[in-house]
C-alpha atoms as a PDB file:
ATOM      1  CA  UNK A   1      84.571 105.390  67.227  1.00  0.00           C
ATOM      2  CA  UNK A   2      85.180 105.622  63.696  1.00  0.00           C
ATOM      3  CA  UNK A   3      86.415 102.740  63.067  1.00  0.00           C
ATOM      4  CA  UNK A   4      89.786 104.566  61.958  1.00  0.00           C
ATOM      5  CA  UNK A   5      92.518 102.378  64.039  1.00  0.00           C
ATOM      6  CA  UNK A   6      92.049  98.354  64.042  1.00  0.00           C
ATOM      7  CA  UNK A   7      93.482  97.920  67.413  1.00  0.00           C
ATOM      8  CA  UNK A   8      90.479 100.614  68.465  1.00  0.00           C
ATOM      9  CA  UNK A   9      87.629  98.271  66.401  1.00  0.00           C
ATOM     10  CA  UNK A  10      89.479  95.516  68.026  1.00  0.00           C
ATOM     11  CA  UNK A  11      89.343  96.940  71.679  1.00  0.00           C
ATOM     12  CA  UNK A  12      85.124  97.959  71.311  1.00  0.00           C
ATOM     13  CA  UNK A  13      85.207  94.284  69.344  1.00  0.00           C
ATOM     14  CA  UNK A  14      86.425  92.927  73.008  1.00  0.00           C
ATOM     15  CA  UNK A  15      84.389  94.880  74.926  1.00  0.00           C
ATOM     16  CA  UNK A  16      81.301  94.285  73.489  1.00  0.00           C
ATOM     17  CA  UNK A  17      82.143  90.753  73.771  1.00  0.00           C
ATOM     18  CA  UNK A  18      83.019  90.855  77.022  1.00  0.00           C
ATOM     19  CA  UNK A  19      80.463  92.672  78.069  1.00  0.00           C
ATOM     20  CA  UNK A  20      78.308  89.725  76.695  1.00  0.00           C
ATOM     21  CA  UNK A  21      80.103  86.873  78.377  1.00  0.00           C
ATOM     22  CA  UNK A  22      79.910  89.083  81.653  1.00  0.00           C
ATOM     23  CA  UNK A  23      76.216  89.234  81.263  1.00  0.00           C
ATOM     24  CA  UNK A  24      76.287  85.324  80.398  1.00  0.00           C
ATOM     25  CA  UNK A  25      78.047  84.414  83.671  1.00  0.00           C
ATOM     26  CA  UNK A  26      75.753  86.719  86.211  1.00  0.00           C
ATOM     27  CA  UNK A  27      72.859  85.012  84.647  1.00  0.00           C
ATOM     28  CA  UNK A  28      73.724  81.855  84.559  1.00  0.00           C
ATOM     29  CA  UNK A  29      74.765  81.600  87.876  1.00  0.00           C
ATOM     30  CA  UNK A  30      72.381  84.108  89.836  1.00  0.00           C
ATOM     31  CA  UNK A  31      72.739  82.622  93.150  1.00  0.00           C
ATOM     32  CA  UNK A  32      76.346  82.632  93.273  1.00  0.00           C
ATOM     33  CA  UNK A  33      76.458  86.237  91.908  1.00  0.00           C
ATOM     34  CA  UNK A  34      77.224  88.895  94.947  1.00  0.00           C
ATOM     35  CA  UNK A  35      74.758  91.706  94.863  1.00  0.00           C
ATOM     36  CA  UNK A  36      73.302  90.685  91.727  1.00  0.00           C
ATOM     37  CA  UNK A  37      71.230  93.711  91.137  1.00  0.00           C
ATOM     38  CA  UNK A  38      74.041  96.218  91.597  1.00  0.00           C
ATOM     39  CA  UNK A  39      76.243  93.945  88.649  1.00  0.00           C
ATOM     40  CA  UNK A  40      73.156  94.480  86.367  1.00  0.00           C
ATOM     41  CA  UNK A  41      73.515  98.194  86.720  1.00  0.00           C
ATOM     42  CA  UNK A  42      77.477  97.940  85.883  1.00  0.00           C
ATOM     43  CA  UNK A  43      76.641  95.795  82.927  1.00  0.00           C
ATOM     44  CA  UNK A  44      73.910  98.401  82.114  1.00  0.00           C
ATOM     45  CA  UNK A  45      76.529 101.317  82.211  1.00  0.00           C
ATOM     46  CA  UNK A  46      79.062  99.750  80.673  1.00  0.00           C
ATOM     47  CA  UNK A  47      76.404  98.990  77.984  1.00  0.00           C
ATOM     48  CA  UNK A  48      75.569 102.726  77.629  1.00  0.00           C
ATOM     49  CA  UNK A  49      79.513 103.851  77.272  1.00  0.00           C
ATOM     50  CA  UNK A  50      79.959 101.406  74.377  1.00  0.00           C
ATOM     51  CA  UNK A  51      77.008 102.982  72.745  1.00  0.00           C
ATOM     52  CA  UNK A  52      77.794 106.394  73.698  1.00  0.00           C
ATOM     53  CA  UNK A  53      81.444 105.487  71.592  1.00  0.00           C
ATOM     54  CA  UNK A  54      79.482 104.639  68.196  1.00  0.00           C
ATOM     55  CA  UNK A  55      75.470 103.340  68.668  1.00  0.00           C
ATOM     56  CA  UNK A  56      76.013 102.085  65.026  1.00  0.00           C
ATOM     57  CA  UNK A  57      79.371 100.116  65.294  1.00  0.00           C
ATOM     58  CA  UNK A  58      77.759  98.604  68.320  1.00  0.00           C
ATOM     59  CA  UNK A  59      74.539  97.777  66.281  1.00  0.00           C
ATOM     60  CA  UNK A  60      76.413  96.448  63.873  1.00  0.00           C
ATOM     61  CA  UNK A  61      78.787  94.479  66.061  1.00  0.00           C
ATOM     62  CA  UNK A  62      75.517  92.956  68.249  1.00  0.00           C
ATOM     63  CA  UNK A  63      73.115  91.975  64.982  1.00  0.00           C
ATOM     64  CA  UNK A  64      76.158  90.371  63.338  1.00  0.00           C
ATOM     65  CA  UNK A  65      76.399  88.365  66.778  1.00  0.00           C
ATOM     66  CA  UNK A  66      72.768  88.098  67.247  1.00  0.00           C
ATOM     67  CA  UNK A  67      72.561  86.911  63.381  1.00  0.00           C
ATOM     68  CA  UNK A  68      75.453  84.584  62.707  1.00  0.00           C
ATOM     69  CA  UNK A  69      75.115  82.223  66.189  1.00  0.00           C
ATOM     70  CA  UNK A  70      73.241  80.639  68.816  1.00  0.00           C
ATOM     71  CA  UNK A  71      75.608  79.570  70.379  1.00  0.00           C
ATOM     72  CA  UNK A  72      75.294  81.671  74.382  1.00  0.00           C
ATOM     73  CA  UNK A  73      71.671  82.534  72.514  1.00  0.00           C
ATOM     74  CA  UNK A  74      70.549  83.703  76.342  1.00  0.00           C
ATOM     75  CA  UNK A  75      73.043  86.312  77.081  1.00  0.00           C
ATOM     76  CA  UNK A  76      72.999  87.474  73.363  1.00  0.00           C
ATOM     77  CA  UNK A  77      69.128  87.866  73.280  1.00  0.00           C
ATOM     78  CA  UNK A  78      69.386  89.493  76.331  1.00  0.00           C
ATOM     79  CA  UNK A  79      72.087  92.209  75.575  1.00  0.00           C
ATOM     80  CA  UNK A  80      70.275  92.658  72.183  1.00  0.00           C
ATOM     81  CA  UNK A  81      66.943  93.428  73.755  1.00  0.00           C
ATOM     82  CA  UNK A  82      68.561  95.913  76.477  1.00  0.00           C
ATOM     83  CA  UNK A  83      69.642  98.194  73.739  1.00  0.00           C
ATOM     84  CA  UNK A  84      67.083  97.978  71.367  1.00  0.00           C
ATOM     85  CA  UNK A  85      65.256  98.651  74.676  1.00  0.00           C
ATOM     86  CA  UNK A  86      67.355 101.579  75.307  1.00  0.00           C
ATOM     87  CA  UNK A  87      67.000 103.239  71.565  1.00  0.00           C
ATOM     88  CA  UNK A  88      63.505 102.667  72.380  1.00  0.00           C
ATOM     89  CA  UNK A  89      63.045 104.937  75.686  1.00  0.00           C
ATOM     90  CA  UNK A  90      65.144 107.416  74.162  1.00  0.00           C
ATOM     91  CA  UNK A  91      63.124 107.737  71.233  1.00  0.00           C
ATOM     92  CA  UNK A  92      59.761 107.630  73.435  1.00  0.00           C
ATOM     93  CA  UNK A  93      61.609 110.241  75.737  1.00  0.00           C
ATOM     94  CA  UNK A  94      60.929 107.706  78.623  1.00  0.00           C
ATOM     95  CA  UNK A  95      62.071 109.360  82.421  1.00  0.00           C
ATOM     96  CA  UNK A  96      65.259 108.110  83.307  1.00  0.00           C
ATOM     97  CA  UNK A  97      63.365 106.019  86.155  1.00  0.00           C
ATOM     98  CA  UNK A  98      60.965 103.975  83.403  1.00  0.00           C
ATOM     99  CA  UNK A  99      64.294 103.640  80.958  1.00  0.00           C
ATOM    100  CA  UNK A 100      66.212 101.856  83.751  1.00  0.00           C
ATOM    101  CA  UNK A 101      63.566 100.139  85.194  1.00  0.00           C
ATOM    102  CA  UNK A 102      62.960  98.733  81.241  1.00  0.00           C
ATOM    103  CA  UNK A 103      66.391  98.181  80.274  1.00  0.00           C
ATOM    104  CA  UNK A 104      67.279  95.882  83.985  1.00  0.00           C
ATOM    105  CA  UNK A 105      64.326  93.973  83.038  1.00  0.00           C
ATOM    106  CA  UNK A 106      64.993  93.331  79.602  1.00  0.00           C
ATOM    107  CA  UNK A 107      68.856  92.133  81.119  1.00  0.00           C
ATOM    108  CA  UNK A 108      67.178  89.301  83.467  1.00  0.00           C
ATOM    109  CA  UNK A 109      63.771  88.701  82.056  1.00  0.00           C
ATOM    110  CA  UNK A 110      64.806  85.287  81.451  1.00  0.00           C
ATOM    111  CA  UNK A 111      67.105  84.628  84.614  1.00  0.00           C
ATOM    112  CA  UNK A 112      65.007  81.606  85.669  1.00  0.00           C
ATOM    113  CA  UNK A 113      65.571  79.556  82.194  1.00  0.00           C
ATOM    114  CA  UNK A 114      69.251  80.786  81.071  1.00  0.00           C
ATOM    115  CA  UNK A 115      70.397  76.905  80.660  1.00  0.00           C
ATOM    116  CA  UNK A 116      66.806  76.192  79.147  1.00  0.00           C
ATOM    117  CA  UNK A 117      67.412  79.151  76.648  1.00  0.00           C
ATOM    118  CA  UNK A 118      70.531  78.149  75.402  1.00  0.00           C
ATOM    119  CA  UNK A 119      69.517  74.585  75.111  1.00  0.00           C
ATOM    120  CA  UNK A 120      66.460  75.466  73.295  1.00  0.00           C
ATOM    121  CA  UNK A 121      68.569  77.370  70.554  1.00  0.00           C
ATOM    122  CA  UNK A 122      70.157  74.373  69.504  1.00  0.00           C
ATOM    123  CA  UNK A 123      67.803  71.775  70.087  1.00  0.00           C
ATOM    124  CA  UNK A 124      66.115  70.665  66.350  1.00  0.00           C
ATOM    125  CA  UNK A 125      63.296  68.822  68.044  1.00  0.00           C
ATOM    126  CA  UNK A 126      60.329  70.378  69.671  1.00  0.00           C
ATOM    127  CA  UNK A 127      60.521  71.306  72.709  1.00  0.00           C
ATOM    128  CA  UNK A 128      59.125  68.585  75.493  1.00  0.00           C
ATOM    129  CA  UNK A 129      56.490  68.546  77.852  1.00  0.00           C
ATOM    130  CA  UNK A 130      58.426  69.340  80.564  1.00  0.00           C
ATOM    131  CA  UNK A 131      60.190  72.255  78.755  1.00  0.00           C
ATOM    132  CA  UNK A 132      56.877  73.371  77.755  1.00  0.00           C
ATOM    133  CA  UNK A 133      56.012  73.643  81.329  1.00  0.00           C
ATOM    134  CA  UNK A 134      59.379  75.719  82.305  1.00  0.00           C
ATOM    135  CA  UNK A 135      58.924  78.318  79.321  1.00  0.00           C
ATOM    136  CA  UNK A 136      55.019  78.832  80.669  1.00  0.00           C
ATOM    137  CA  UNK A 137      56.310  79.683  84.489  1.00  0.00           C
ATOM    138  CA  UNK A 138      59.409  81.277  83.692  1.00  0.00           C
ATOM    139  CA  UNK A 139      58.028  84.621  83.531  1.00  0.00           C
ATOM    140  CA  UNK A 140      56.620  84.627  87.177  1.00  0.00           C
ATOM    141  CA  UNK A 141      59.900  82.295  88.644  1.00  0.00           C
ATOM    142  CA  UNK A 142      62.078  85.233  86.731  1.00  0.00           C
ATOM    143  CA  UNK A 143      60.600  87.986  88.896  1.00  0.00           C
ATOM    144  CA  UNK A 144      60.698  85.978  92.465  1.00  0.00           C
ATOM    145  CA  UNK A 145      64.283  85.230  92.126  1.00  0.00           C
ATOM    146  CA  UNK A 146      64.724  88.793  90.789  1.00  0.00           C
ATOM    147  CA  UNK A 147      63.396  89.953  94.546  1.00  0.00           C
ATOM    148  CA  UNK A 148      64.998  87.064  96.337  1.00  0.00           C
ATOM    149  CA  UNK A 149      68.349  88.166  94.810  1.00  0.00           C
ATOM    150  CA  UNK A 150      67.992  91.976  96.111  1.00  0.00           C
ATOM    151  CA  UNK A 151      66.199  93.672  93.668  1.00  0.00           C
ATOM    152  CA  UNK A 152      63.876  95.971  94.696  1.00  0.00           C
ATOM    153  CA  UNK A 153      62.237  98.177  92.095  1.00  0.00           C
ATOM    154  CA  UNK A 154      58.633  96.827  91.430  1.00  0.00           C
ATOM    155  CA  UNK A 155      58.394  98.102  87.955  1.00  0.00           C
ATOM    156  CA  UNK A 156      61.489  96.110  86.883  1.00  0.00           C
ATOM    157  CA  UNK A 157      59.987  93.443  88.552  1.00  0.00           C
ATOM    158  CA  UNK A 158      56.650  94.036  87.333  1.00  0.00           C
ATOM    159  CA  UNK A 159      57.891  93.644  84.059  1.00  0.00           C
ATOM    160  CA  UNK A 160      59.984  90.928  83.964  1.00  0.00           C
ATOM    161  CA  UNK A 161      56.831  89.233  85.602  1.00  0.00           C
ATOM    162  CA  UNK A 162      54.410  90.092  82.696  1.00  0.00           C
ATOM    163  CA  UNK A 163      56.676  90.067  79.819  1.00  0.00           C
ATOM    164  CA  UNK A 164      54.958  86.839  78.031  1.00  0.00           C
ATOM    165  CA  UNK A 165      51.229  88.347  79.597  1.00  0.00           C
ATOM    166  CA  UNK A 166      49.202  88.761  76.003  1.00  0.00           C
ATOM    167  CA  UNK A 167      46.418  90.969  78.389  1.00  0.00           C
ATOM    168  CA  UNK A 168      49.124  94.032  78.349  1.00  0.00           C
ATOM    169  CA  UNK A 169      48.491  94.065  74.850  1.00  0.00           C
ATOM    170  CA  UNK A 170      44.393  94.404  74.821  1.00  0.00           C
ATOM    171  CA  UNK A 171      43.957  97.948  76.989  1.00  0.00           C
ATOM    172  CA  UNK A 172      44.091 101.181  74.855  1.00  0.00           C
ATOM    173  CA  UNK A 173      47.249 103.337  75.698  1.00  0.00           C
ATOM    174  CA  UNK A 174      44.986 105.900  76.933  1.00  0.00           C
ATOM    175  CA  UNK A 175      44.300 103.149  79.950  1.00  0.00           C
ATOM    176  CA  UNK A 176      47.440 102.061  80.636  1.00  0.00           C
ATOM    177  CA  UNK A 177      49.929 102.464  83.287  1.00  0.00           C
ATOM    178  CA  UNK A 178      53.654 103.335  82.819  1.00  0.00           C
ATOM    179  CA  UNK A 179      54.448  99.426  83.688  1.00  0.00           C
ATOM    180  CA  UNK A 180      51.827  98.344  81.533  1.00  0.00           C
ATOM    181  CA  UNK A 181      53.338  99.904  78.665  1.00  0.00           C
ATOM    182  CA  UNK A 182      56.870  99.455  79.567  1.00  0.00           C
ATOM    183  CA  UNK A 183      55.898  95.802  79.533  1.00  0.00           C
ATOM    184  CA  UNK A 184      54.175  96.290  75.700  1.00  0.00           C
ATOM    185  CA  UNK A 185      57.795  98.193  74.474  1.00  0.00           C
ATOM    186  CA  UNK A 186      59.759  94.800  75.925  1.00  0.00           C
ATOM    187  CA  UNK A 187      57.257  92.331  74.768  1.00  0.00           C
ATOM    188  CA  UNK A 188      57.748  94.203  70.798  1.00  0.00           C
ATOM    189  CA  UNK A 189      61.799  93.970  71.219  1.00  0.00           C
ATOM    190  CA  UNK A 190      61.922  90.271  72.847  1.00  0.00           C
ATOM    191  CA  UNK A 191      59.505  89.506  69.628  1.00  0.00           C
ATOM    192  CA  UNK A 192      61.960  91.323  67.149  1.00  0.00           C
ATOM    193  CA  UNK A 193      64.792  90.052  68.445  1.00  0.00           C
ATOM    194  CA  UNK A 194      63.730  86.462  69.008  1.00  0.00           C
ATOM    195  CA  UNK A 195      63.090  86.943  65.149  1.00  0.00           C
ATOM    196  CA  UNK A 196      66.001  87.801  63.806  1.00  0.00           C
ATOM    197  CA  UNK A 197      68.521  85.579  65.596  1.00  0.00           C
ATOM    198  CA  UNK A 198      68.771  81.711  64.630  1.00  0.00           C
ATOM    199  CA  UNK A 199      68.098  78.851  66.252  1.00  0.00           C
ATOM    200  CA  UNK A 200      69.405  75.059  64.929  1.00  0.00           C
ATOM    201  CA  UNK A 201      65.635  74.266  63.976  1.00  0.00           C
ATOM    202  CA  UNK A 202      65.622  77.489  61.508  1.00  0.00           C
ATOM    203  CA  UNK A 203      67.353  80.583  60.333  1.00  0.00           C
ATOM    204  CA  UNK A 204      66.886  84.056  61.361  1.00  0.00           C
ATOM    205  CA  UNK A 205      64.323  86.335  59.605  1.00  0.00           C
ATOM    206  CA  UNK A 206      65.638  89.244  57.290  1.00  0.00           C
ATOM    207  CA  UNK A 207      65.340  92.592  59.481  1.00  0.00           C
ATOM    208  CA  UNK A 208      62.584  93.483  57.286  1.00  0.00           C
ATOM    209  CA  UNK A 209      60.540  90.427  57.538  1.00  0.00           C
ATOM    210  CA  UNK A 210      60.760  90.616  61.809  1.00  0.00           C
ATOM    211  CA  UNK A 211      60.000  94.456  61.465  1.00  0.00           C
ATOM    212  CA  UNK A 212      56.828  94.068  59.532  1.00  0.00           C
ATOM    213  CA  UNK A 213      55.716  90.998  61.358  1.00  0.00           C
ATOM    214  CA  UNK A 214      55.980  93.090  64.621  1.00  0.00           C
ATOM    215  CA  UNK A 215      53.878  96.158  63.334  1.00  0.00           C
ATOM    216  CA  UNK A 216      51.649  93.431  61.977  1.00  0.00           C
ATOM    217  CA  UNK A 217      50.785  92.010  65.394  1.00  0.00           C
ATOM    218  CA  UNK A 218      50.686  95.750  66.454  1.00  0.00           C
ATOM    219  CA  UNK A 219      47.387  96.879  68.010  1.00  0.00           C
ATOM    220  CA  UNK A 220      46.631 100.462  69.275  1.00  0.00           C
ATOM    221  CA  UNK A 221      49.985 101.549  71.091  1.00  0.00           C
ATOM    222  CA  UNK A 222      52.144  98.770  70.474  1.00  0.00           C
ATOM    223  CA  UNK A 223      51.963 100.309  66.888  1.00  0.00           C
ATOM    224  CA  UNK A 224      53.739 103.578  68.361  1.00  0.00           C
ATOM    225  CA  UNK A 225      56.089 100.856  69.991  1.00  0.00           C
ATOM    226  CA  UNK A 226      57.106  99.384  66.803  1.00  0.00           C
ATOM    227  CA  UNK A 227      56.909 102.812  65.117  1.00  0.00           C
ATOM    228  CA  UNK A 228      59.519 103.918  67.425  1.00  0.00           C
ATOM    229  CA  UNK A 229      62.036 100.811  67.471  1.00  0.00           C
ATOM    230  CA  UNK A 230      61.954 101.279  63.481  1.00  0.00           C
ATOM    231  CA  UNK A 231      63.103 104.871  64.123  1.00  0.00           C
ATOM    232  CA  UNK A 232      65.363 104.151  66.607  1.00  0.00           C
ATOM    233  CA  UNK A 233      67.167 101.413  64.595  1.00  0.00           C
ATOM    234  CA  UNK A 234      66.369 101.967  61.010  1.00  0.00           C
ATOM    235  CA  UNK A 235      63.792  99.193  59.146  1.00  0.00           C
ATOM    236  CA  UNK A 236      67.204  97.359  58.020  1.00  0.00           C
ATOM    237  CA  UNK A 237      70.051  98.428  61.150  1.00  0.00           C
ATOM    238  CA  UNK A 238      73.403  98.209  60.743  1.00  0.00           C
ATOM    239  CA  UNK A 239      74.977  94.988  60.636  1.00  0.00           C
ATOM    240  CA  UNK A 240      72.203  93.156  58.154  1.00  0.00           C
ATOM    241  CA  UNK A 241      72.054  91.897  54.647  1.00  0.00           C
ATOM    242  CA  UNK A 242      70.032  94.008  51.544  1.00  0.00           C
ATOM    243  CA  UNK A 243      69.706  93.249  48.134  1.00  0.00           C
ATOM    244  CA  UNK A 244      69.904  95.832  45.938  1.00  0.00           C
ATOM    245  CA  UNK A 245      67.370  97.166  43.426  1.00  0.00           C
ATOM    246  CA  UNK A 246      70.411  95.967  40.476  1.00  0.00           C
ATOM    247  CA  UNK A 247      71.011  92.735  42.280  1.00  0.00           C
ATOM    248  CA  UNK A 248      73.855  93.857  44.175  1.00  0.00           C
ATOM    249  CA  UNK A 249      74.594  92.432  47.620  1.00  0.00           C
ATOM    250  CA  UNK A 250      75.556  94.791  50.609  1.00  0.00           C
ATOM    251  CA  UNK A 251      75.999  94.994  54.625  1.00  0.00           C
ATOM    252  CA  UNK A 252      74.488  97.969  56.353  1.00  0.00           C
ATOM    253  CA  UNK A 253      76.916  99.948  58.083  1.00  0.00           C
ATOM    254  CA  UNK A 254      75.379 103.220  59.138  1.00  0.00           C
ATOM    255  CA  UNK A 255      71.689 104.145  59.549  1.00  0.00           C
ATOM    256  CA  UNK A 256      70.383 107.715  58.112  1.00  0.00           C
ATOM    257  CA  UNK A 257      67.722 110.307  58.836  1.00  0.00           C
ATOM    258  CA  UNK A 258      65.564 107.893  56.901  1.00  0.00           C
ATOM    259  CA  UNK A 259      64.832 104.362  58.162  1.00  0.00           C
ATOM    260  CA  UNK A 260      64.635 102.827  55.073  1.00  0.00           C
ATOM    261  CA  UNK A 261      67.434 104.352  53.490  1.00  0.00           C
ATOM    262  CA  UNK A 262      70.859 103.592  55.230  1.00  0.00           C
ATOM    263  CA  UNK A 263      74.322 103.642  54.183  1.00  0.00           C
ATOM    264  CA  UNK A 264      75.437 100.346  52.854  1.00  0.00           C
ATOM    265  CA  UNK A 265      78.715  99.131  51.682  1.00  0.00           C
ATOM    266  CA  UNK A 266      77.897  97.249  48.663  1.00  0.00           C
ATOM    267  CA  UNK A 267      80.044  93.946  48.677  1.00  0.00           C
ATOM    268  CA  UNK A 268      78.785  91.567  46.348  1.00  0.00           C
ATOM    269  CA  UNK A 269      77.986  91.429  42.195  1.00  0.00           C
ATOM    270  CA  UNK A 270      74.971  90.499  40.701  1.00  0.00           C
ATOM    271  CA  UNK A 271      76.231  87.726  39.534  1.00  0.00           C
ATOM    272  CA  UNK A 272      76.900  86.110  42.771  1.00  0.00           C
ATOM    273  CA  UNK A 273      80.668  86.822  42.996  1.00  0.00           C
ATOM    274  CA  UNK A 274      82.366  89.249  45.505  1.00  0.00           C
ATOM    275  CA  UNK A 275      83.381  92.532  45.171  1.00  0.00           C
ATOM    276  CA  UNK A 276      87.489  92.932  44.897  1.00  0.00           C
ATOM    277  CA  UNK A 277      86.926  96.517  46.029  1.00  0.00           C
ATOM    278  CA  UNK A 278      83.707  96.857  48.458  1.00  0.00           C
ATOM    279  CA  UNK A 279      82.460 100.535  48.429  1.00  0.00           C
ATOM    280  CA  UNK A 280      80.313 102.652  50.280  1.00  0.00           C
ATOM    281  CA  UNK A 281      77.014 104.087  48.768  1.00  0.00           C
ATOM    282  CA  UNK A 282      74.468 106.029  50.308  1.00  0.00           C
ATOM    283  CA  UNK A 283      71.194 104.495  49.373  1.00  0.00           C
ATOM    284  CA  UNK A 284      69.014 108.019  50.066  1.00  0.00           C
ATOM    285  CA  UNK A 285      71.163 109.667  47.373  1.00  0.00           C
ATOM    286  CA  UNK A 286      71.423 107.749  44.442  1.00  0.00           C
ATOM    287  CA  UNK A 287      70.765 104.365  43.181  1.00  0.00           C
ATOM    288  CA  UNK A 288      70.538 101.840  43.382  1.00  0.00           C
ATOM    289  CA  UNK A 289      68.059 101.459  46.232  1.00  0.00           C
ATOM    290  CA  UNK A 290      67.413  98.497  48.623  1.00  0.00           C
ATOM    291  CA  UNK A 291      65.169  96.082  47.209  1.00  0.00           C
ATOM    292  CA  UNK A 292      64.902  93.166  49.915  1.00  0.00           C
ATOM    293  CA  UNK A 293      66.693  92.327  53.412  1.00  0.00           C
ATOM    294  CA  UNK A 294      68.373  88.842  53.443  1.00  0.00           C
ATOM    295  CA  UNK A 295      68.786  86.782  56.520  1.00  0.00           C
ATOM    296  CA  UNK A 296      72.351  86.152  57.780  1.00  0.00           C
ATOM    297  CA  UNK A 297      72.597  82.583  56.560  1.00  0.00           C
ATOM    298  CA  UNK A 298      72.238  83.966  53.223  1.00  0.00           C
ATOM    299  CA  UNK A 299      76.004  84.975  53.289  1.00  0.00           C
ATOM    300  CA  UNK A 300      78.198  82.153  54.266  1.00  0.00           C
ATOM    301  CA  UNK A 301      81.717  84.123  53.076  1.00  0.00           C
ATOM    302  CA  UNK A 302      83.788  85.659  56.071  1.00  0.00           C
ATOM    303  CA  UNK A 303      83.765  89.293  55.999  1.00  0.00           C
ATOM    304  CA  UNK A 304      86.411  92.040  56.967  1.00  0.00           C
ATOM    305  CA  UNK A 305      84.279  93.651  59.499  1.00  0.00           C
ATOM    306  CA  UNK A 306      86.814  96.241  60.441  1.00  0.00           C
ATOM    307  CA  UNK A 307      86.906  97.184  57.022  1.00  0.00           C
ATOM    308  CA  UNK A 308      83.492  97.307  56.265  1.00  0.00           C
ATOM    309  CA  UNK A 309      82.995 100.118  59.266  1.00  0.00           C
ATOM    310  CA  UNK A 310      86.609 101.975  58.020  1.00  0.00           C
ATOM    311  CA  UNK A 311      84.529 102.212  55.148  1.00  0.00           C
ATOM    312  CA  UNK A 312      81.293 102.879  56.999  1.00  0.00           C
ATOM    313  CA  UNK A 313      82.747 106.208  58.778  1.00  0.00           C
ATOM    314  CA  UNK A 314      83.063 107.471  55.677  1.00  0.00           C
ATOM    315  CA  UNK A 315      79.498 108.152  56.220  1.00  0.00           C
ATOM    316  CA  UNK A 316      79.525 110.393  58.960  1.00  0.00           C
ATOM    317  CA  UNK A 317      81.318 113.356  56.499  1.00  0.00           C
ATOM    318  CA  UNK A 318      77.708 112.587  54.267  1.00  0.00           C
ATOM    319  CA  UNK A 319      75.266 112.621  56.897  1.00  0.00           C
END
């Protein structure tokens, strides 16, 4: 999708959106959900079509959302982490069976503390004792309402049930089994992602800031993790803030064969005011360059996001 026809940025708008609140009602409700693991592979499909359409519209469409609210912070996280997930196995070349297995766990890692979740994002205070308590077990209660709703594939399980387990991280990847380090490739995008979204005690980190704070915690193997969700998504992905090397303020709309060079569409002056006229510039060509990612609460002006990707698919005749 090239973002060439409003009513078609408005219908993969929807869907995405949809897709979310879908995901928010199965997992909130779990128990009332019939054949719950069969509507996590529809939401799972339906995931894949929207980024078979355009994977950078729907990066930009799902950090803007991940970014700009916490509100539904459970089903966002989780929809965030199932395609950065995804990106991820496809750029480790994972069998179709691991992929899956990864991306269904990433959906429902949190199934047992959905309401918890969401509270949590808007909560200023600490969390309490008893809260404390529910994050701690939520890993294990996850999994064993996982199986008592149907599912049956012990890696997803497996993974879901070790997802917060730091011992995944200590065994070299020579050691490791393929659940062990599908569990290390979910930890490093539940990290990232937790990073860059907000919550009402703080803002979001910048991309750039999350990114080098994960390969900072990397040891041996999760470093090829990180490696590969920085290749997969770029080191700032679409739908983040840069400032420019000459002050200039701009969106990412469009990542490029390098991941610290994506196309931007530059939107703001130096001097703090908008642009009248955004425009696109390809940061691996020319100048200026990107300087420093900005969190999302560093632009408070509404944006023409339709727009910003018409001008975005400009792109694809410079690639």
């Amino acid at each position: 999708m090239e973002a060439r026809d409003e009513n078609e940025y408005e219908d993969l708008l929807g869907q995405w959106s949809d897709l979310e609140s879908g995901l928010g009602v199965i997992l909130g409700s779990p128990s009332s959900t019939q054949q719950f693991s069969h509507r996590v592979l529809q939401y799972d499909r339906w995931m894949q079509g929207l980024l078979q359409r355009d994977p950078d519209v729907g990066l930009y469409l799902l950090f803007q959302l991940a970014s700009n609210s916490p509100v539904g912070y459970s089903a966002s996280h989780a929809l965030v982490c199932a395609v950065l997930c995804h990106l991820v196995a496809t750029e480790l070349r994972l069998p179709l069976k691991a992929r899956n297995s990864l991306v269904h766990a990433a959906l429902t890692m949190n199934v047992a503390m959905t309401e918890l979740q969401d509270q949590l994002a808007t909560q200023t205070e600490r969390p309490t004792q008893a809260q404390q308590d529910a994050i701690r077990a939520h890993s294990i209660k996850s999994a064993m309402m996982l199986a008592n709703l149907g599912v049956a594939d012990d890696d997803w399980l497996d993974i879901v049930s070790n997802h917060h387990d730091d011992s995944v991280e200590r065994d070299s990847p020579e050691s490791q089994s393929g659940t062990v380090r599908l569990t290390r490739i979910l930890k490093v995008v539940d990290r990232y992602a937790a990073m860059i979204s907000p919550r009402a005690s703080r803002t979001g980190r910048s991309a750039i800031e999350s990114a080098r704070s994960v390969m900072a915690r990397a040891t041996a193997g999760v470093d090829e993790i990180g490696q590969a969700l920085v290749r997969a998504v770029g080191l700032c992905p679409p739908g983040t803030y840069v400032r420019l090397d000459n002050d200039e303020l701009a969106v990412v709309v469009r990542r490029s064969i390098k991941a610290n060079q994506p196309f931007v569409v530059i939107i703001g002056k130096a001097n703090g005011e908008l642009h009248p006229n955004p425009r696109l510039h390809a940061t691996a060509d020319t100048p200026p360059r990107i300087r420093a990612a900005l969190p999302s609460a560093a632009v408070r002006t509404p944006l023409n996001h339709f727009y910003l990707l018409q001008l975005g698919s400009q792109a694809l005749g410079m690639a």
